[in-house]
C-alpha atoms as a PDB file:
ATOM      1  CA  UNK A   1      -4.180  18.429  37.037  1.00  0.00           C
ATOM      2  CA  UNK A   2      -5.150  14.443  35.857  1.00  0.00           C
ATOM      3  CA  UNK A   3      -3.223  12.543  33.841  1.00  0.00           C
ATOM      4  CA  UNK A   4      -5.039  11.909  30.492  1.00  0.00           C
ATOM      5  CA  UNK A   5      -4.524   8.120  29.412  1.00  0.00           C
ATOM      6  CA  UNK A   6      -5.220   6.790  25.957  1.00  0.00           C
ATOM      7  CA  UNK A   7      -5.727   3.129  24.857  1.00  0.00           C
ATOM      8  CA  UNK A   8      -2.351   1.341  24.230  1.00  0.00           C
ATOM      9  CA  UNK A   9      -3.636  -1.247  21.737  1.00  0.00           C
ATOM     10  CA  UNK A  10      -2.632  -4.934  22.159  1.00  0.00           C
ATOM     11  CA  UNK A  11       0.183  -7.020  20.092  1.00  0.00           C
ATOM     12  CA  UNK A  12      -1.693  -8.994  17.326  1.00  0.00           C
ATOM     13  CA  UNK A  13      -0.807 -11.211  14.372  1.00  0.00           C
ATOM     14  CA  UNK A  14      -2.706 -11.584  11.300  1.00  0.00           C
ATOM     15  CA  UNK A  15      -2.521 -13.964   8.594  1.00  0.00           C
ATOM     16  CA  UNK A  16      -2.201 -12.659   5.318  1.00  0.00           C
ATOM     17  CA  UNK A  17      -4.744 -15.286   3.726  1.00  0.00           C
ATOM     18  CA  UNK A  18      -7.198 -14.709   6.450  1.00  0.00           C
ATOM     19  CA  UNK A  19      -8.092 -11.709   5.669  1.00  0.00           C
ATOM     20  CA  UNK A  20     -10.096  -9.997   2.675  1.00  0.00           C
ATOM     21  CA  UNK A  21      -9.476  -9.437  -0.921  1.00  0.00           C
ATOM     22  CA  UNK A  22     -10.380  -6.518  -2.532  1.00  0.00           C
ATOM     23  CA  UNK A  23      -9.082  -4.497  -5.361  1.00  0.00           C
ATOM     24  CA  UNK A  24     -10.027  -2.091  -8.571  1.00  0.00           C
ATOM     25  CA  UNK A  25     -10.511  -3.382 -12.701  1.00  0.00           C
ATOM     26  CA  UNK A  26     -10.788   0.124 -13.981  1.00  0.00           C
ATOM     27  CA  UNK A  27      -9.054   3.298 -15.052  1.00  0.00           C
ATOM     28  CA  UNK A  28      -7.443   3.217 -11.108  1.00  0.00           C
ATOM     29  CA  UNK A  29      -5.685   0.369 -12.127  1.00  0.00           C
ATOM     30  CA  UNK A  30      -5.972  -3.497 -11.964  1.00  0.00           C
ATOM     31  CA  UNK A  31      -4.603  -4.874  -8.824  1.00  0.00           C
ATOM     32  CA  UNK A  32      -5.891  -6.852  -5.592  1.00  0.00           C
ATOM     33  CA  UNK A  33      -5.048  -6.458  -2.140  1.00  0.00           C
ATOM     34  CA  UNK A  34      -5.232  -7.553   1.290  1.00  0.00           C
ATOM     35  CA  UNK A  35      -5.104  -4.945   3.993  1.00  0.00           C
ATOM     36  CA  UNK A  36      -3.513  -5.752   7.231  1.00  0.00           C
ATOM     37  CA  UNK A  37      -3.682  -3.546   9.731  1.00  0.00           C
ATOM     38  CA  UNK A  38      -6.483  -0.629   9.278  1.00  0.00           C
ATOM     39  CA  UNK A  39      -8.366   0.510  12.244  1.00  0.00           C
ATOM     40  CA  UNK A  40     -11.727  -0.130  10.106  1.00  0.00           C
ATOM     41  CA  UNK A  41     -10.755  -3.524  10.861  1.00  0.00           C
ATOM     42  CA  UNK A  42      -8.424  -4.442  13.039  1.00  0.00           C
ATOM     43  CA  UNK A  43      -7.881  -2.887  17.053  1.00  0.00           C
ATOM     44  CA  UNK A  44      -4.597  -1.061  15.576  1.00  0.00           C
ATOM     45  CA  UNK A  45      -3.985   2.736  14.951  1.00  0.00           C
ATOM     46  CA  UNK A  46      -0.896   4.784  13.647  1.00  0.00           C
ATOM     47  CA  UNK A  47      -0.070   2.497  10.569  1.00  0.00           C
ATOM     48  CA  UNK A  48      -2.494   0.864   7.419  1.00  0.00           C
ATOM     49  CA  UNK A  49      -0.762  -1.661   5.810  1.00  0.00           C
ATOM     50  CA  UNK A  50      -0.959  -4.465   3.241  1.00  0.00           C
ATOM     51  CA  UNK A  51      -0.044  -6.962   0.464  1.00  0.00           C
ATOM     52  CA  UNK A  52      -0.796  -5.752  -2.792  1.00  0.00           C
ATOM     53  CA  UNK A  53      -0.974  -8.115  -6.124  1.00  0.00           C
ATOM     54  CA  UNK A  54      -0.640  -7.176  -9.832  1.00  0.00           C
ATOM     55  CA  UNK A  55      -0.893  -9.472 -12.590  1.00  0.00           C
ATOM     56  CA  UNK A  56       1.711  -9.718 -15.501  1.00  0.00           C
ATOM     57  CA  UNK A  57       0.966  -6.226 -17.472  1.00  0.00           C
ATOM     58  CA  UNK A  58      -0.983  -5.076 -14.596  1.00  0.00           C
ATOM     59  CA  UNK A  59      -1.017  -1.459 -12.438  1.00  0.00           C
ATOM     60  CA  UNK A  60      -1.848   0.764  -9.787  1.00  0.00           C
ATOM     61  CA  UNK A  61      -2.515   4.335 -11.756  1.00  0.00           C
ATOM     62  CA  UNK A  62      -0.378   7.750 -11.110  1.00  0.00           C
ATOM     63  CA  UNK A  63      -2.170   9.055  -7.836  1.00  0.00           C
ATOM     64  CA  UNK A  64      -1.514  11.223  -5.187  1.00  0.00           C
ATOM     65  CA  UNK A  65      -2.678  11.072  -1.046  1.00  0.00           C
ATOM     66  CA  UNK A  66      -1.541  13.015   1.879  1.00  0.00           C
ATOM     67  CA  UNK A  67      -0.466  10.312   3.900  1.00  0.00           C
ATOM     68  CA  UNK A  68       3.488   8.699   3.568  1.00  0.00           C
ATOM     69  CA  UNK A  69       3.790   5.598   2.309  1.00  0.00           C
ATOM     70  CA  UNK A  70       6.450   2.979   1.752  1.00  0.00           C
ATOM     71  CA  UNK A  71       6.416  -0.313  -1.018  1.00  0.00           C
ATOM     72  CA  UNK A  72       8.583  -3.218  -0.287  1.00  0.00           C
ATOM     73  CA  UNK A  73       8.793  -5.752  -3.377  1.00  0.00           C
ATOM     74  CA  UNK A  74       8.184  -9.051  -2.572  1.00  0.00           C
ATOM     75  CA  UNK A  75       8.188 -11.003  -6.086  1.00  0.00           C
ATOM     76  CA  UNK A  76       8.977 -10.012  -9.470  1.00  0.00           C
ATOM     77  CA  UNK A  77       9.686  -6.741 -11.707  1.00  0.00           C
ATOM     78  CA  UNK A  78       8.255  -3.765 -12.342  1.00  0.00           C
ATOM     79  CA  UNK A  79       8.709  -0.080 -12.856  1.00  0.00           C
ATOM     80  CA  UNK A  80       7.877   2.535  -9.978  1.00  0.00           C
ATOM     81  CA  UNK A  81       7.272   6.003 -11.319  1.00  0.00           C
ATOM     82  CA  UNK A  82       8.046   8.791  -8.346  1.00  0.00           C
ATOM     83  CA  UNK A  83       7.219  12.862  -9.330  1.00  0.00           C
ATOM     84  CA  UNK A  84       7.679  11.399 -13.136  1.00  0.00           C
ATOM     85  CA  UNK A  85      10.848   9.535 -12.904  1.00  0.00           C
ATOM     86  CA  UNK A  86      10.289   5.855 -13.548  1.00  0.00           C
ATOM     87  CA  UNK A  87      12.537   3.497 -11.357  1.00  0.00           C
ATOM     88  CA  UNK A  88      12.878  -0.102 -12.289  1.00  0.00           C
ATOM     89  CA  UNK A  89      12.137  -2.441  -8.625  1.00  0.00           C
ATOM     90  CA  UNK A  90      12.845  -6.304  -7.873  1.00  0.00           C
ATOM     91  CA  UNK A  91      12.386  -8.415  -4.773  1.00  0.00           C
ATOM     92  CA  UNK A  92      14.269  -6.268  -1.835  1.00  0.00           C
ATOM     93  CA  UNK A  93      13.396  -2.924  -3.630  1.00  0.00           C
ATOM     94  CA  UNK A  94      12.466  -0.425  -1.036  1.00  0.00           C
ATOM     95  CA  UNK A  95      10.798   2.859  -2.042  1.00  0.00           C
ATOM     96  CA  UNK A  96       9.717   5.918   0.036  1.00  0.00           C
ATOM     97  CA  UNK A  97       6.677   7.792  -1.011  1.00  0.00           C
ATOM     98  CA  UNK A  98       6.922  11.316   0.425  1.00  0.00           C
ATOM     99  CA  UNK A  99       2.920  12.533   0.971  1.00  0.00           C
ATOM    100  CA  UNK A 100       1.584  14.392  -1.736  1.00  0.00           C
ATOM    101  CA  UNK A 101       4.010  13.088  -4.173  1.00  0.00           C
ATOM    102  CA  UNK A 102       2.799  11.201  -7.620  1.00  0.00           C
ATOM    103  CA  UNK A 103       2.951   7.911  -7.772  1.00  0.00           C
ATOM    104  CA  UNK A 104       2.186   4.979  -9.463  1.00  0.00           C
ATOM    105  CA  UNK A 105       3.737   1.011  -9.843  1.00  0.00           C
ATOM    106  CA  UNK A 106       3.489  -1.491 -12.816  1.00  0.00           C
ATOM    107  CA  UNK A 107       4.200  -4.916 -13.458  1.00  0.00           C
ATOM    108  CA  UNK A 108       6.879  -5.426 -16.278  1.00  0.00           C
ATOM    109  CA  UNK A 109       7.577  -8.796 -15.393  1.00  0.00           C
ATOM    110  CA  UNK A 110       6.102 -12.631 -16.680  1.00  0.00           C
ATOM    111  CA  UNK A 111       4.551 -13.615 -13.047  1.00  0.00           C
ATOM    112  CA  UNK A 112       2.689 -11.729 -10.138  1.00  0.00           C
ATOM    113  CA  UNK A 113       4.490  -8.461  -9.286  1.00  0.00           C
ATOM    114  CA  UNK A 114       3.308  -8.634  -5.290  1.00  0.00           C
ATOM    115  CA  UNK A 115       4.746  -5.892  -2.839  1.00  0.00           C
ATOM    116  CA  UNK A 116       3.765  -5.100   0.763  1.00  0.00           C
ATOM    117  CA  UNK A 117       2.842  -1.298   1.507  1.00  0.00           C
ATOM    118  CA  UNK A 118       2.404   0.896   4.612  1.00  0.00           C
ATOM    119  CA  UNK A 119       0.713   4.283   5.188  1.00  0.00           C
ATOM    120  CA  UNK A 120       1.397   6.257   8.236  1.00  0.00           C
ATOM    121  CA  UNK A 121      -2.523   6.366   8.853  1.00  0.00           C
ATOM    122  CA  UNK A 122      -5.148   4.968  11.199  1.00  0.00           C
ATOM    123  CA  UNK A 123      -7.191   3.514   8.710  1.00  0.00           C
ATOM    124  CA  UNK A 124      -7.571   3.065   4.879  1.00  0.00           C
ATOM    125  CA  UNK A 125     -10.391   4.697   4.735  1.00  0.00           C
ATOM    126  CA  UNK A 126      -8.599   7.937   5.792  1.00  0.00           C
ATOM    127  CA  UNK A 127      -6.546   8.007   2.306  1.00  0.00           C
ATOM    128  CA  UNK A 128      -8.056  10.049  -0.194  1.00  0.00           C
ATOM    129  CA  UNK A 129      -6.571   8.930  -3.402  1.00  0.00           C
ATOM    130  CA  UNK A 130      -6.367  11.747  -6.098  1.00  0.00           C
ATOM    131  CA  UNK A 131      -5.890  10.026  -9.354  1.00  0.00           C
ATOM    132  CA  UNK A 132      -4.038  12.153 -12.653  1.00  0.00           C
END
């Protein structure tokens, strides 16, 4: 019987303003970020993640996906709402998004609300976001 081997990928660093800016202006919400690591563009598997800007007043809708998901806060305030309970979040907030579970962030703050975010996933493109 042979020993199946899979690629191992290789150590990398990225530069947060080297790569692309995207984002939604619509019912979704109105937000900008910059994925990291997503195997639709980078040799990495296992783990999409990213830096995510709102603007004063700004959001990311109540949606659903399958995929866990975690938010670290880098800068400012805003409100995180989890299955319907809203919990306020600052710089060193931490939240755990169980899959499946609604969710949503907004900016309640007077600057840019930004927050780093990771999906146990191979690549964005794999999340299906369900919006309410």
């Amino acid at each position: 019987m042979g020993i199946e081997h899979t690629a191992v990928p290789e150590p990398l660093v990225l530069q947060e303003n080297d790569r692309p800016l995207e984002g939604w202006d619509d019912d979704r919400g109105r937000l900008t970020w910059r994925p990291l690591l997503s195997a639709d563009s980078t040799p990495t598997d296992r783990l999409v993640t990213g830096v995510a800007e709102l603007e004063e007043g700004s959001f990311l809708a109540l949606h659903r996906h399958e995929q866990t998901e975690t938010y670290y806060v880098i800068s400012e305030e805003g409100v995180v709402t989890l299955e319907g309970t809203e919990h306020p979040v600052r710089p060193g907030s931490s939240v755990f998004i169980p899959g499946s579970s609604e969710h949503g962030i907004r900016n309640t703050g007077t600057a840019v609300l930004r927050f780093f975010y990771a999906l146990a996933a191979d690549d964005f493109t794999d999340v299906a976001y369900v919006f309410s």
